[in-house]
PDB file of N, CA and C in Angstrom:
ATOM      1  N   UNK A   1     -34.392 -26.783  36.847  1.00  0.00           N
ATOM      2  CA  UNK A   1     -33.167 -27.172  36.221  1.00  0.00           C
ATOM      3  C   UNK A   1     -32.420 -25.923  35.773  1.00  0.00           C
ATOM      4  N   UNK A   2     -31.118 -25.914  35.675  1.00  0.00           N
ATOM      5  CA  UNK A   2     -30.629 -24.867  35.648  1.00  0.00           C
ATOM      6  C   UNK A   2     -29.755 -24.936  34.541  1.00  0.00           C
ATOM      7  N   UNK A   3     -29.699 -23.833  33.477  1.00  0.00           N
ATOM      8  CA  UNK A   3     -28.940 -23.437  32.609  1.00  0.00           C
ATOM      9  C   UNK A   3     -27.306 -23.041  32.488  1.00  0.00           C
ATOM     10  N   UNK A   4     -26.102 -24.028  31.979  1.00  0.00           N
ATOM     11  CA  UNK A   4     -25.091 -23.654  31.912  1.00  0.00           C
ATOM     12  C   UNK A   4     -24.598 -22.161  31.357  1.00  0.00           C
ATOM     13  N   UNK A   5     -24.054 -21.224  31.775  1.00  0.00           N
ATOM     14  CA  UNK A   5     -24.103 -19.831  31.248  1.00  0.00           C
ATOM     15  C   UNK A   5     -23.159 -19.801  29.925  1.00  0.00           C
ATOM     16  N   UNK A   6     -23.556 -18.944  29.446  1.00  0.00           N
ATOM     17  CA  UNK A   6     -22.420 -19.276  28.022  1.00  0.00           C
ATOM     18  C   UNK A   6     -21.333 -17.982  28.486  1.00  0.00           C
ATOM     19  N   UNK A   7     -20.336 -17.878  27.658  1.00  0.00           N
ATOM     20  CA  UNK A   7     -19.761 -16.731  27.969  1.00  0.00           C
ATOM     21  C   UNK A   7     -19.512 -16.440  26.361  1.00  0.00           C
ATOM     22  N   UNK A   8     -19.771 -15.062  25.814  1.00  0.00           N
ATOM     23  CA  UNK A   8     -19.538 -14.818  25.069  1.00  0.00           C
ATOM     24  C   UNK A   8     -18.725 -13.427  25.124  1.00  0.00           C
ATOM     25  N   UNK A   9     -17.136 -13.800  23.746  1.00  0.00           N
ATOM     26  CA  UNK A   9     -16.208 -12.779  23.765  1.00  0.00           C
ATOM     27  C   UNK A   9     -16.545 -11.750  22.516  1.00  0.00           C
ATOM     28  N   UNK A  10     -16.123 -10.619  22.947  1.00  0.00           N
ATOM     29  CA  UNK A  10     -16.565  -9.059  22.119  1.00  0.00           C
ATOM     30  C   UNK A  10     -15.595  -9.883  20.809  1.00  0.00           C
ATOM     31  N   UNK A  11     -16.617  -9.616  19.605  1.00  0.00           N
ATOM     32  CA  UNK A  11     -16.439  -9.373  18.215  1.00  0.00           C
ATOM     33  C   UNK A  11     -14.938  -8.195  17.686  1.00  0.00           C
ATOM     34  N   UNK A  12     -14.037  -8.245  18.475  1.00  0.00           N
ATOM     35  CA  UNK A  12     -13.306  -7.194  17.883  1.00  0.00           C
ATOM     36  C   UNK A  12     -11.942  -7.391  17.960  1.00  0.00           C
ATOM     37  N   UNK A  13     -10.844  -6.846  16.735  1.00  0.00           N
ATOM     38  CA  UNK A  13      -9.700  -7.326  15.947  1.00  0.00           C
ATOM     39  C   UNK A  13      -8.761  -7.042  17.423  1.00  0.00           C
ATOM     40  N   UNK A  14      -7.497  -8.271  17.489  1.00  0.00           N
ATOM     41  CA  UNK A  14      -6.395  -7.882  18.585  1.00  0.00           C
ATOM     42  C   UNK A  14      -5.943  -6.780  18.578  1.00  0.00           C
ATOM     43  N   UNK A  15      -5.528  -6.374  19.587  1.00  0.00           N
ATOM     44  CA  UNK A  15      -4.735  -4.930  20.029  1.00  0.00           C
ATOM     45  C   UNK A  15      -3.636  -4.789  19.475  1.00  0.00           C
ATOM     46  N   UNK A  16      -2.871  -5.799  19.028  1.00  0.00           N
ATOM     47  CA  UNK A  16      -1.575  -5.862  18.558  1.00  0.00           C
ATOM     48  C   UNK A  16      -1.596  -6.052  16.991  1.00  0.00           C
ATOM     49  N   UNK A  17      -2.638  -5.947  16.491  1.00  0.00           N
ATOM     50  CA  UNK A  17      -1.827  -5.886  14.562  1.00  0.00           C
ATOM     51  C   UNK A  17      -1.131  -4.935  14.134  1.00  0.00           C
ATOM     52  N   UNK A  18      -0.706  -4.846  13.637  1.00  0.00           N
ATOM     53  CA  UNK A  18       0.205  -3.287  13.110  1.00  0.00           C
ATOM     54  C   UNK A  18       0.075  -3.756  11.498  1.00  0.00           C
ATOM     55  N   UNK A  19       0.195  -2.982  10.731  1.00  0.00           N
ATOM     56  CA  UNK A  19       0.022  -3.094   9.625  1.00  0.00           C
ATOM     57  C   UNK A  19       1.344  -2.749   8.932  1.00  0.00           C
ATOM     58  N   UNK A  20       1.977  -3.693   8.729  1.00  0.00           N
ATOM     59  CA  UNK A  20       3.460  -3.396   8.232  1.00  0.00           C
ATOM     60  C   UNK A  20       3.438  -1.926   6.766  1.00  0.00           C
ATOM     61  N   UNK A  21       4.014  -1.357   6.511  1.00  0.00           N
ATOM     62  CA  UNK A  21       4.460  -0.423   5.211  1.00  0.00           C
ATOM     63  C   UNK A  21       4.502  -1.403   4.107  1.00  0.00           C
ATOM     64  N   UNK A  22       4.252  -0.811   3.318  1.00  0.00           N
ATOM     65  CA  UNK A  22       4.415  -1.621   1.652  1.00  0.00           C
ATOM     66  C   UNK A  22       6.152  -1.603   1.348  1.00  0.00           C
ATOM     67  N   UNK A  23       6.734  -2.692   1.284  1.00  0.00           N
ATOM     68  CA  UNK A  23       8.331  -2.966   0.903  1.00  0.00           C
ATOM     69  C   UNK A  23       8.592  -2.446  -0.469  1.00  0.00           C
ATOM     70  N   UNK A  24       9.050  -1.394  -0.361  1.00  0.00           N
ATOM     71  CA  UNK A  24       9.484  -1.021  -1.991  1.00  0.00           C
ATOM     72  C   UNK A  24      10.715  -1.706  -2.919  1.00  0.00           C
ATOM     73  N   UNK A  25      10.402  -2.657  -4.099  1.00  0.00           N
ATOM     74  CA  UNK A  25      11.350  -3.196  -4.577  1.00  0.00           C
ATOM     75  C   UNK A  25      12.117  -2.387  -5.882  1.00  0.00           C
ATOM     76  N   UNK A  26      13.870  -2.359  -5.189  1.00  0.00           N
ATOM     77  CA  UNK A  26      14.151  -1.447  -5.730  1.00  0.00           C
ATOM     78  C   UNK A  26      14.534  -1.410  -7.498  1.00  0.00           C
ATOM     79  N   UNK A  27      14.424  -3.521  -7.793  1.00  0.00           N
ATOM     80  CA  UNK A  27      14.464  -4.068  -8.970  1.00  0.00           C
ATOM     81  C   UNK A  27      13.076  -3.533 -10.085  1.00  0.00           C
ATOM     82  N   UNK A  28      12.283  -3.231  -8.927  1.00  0.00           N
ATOM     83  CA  UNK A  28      10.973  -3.144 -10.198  1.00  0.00           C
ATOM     84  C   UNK A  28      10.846  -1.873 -10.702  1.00  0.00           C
ATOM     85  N   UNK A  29      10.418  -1.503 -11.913  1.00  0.00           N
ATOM     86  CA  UNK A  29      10.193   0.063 -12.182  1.00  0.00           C
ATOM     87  C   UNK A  29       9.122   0.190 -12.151  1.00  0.00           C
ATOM     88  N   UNK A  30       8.518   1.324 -12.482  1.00  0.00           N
ATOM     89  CA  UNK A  30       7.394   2.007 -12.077  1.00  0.00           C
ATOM     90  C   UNK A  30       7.898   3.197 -13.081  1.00  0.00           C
ATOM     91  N   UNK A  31       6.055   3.339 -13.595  1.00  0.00           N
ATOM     92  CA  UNK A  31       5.870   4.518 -14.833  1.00  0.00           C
ATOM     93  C   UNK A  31       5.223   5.616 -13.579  1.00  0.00           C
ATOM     94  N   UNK A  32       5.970   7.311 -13.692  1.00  0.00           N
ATOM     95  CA  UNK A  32       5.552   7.770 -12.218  1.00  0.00           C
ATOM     96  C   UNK A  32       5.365   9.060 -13.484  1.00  0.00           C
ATOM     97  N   UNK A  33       4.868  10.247 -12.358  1.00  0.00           N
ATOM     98  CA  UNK A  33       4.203  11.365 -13.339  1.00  0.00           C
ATOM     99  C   UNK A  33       4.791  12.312 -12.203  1.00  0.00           C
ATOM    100  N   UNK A  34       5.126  13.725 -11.818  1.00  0.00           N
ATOM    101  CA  UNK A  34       5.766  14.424 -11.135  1.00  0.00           C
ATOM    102  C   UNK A  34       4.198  15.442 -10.530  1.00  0.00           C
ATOM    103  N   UNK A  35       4.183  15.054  -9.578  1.00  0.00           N
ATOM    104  CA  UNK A  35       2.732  15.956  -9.021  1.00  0.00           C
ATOM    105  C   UNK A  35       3.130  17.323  -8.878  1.00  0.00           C
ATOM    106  N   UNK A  36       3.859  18.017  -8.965  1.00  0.00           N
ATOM    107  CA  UNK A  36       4.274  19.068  -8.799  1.00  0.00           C
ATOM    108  C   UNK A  36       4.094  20.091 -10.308  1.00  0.00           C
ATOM    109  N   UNK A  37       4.576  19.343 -11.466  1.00  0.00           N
ATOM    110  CA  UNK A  37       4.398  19.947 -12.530  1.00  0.00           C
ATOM    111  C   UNK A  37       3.231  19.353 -13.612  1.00  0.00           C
ATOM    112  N   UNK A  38       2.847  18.086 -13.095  1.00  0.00           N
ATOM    113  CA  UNK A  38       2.200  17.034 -13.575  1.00  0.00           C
ATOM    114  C   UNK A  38       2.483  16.267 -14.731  1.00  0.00           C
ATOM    115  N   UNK A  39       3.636  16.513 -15.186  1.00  0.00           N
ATOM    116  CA  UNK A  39       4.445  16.075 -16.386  1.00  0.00           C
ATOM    117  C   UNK A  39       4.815  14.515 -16.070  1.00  0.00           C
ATOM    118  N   UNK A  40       4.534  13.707 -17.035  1.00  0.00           N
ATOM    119  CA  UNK A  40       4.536  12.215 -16.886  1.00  0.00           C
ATOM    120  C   UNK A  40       6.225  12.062 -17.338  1.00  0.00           C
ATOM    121  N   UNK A  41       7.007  11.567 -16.644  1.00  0.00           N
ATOM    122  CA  UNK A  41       8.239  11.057 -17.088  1.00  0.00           C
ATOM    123  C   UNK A  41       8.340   9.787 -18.174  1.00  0.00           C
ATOM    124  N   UNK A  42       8.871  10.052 -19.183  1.00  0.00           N
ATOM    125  CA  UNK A  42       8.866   8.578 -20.378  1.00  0.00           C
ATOM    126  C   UNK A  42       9.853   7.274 -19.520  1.00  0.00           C
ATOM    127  N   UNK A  43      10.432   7.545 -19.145  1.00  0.00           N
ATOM    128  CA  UNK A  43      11.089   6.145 -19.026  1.00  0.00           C
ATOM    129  C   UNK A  43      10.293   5.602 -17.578  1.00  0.00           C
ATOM    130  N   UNK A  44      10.484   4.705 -17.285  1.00  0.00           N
ATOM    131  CA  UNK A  44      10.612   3.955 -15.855  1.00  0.00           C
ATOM    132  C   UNK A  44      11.249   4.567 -14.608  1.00  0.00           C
ATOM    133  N   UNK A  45      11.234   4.491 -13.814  1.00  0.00           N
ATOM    134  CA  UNK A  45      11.704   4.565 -12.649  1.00  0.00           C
ATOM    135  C   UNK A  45      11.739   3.419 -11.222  1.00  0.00           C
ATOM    136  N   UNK A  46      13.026   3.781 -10.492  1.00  0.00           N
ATOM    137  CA  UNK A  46      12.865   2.251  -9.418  1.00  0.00           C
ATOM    138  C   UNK A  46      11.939   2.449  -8.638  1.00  0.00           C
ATOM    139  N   UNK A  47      11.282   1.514  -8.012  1.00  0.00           N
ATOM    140  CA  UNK A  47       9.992   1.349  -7.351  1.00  0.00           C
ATOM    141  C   UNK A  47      10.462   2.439  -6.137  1.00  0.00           C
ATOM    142  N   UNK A  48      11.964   2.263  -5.565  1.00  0.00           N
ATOM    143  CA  UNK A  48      12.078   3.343  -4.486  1.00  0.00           C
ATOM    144  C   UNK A  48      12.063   4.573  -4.408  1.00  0.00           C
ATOM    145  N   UNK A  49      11.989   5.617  -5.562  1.00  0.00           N
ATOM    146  CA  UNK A  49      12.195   6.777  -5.988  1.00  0.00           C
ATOM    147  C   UNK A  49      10.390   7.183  -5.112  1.00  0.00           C
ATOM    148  N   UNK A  50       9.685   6.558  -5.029  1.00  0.00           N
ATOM    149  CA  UNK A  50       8.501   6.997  -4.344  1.00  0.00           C
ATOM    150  C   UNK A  50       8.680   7.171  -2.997  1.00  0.00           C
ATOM    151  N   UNK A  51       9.566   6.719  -2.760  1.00  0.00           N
ATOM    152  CA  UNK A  51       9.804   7.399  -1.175  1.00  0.00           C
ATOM    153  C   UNK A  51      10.527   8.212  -0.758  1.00  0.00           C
ATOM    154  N   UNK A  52      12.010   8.176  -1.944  1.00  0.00           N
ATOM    155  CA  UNK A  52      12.939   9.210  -1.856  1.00  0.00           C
ATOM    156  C   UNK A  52      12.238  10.615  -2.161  1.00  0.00           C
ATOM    157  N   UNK A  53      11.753  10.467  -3.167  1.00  0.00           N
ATOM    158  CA  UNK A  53      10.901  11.742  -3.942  1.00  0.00           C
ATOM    159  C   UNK A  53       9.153  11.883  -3.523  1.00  0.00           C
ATOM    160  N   UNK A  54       9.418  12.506  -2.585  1.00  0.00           N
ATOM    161  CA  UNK A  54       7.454  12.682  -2.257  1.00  0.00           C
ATOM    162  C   UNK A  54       6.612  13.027  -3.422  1.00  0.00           C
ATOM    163  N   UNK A  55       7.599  14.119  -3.932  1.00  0.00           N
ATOM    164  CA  UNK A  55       6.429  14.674  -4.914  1.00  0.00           C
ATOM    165  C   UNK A  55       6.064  13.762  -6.071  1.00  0.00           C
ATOM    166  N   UNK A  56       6.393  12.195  -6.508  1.00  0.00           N
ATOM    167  CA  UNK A  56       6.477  11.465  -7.674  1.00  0.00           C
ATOM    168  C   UNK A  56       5.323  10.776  -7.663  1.00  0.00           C
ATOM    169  N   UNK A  57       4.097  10.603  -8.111  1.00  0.00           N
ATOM    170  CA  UNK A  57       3.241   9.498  -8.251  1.00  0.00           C
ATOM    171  C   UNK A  57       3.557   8.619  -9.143  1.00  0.00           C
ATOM    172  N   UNK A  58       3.058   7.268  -8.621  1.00  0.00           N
ATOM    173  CA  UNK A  58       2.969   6.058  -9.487  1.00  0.00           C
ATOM    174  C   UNK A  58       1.635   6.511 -10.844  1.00  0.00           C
ATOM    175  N   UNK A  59       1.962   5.870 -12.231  1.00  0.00           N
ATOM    176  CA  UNK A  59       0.855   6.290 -13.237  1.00  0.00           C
ATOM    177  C   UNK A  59       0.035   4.438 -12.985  1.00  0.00           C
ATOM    178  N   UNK A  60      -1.035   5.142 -12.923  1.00  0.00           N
ATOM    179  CA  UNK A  60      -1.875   3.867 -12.550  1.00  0.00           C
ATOM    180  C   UNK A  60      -1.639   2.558 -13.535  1.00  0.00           C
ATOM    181  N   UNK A  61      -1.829   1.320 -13.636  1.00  0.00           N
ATOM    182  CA  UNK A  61      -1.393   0.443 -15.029  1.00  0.00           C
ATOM    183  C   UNK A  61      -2.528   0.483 -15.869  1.00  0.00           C
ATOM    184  N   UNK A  62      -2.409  -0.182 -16.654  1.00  0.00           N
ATOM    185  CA  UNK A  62      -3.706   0.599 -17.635  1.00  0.00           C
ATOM    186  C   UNK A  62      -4.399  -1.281 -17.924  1.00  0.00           C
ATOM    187  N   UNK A  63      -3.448  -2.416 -17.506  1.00  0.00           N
ATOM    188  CA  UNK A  63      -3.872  -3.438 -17.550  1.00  0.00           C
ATOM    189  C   UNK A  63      -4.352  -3.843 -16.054  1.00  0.00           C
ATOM    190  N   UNK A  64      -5.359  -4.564 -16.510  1.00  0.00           N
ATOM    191  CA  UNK A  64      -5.259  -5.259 -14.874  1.00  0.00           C
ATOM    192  C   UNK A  64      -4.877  -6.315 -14.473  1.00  0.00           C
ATOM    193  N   UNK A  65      -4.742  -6.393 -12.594  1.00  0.00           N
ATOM    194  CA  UNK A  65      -3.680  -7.059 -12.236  1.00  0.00           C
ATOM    195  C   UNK A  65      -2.278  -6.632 -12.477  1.00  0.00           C
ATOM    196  N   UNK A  66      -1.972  -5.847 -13.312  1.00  0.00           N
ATOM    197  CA  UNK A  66       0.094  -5.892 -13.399  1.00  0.00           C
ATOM    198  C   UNK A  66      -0.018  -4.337 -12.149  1.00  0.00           C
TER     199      UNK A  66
END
């Protein structure tokens, strides 16, 4: 008696995902610190200034989740 063959497909993610960029919203602020001098700026800043300005890091939130 003879065995139907199985076919089994390779374990691995489509060729086509792309991983879109993170959308910067230009309504939200963001507490950023200047990597260059490392001086933390007091006020806020718009979420887009991280792309205009390379040198700007985001300051991590100190709550979690926000």
């Amino acid at each position: 008696m003879a065995t139907p063959k199985q076919v089994t497909e390779p374990a691995t993610a489509p060729a086509n995902t792309v991983t879109e960029p993170k959308r910067l919203d230009p309504r939200k602020k963001v507490y950023v610190f200047d990597s260059r001098t490392g001086r933390k700026y007091d006020a806020p800043v718009p979420e887009t200034h991280l792309k205009i300005f390379p040198h700007l890091r985001e300051v991590p939130s100190k709550q979690e989740g926000k």
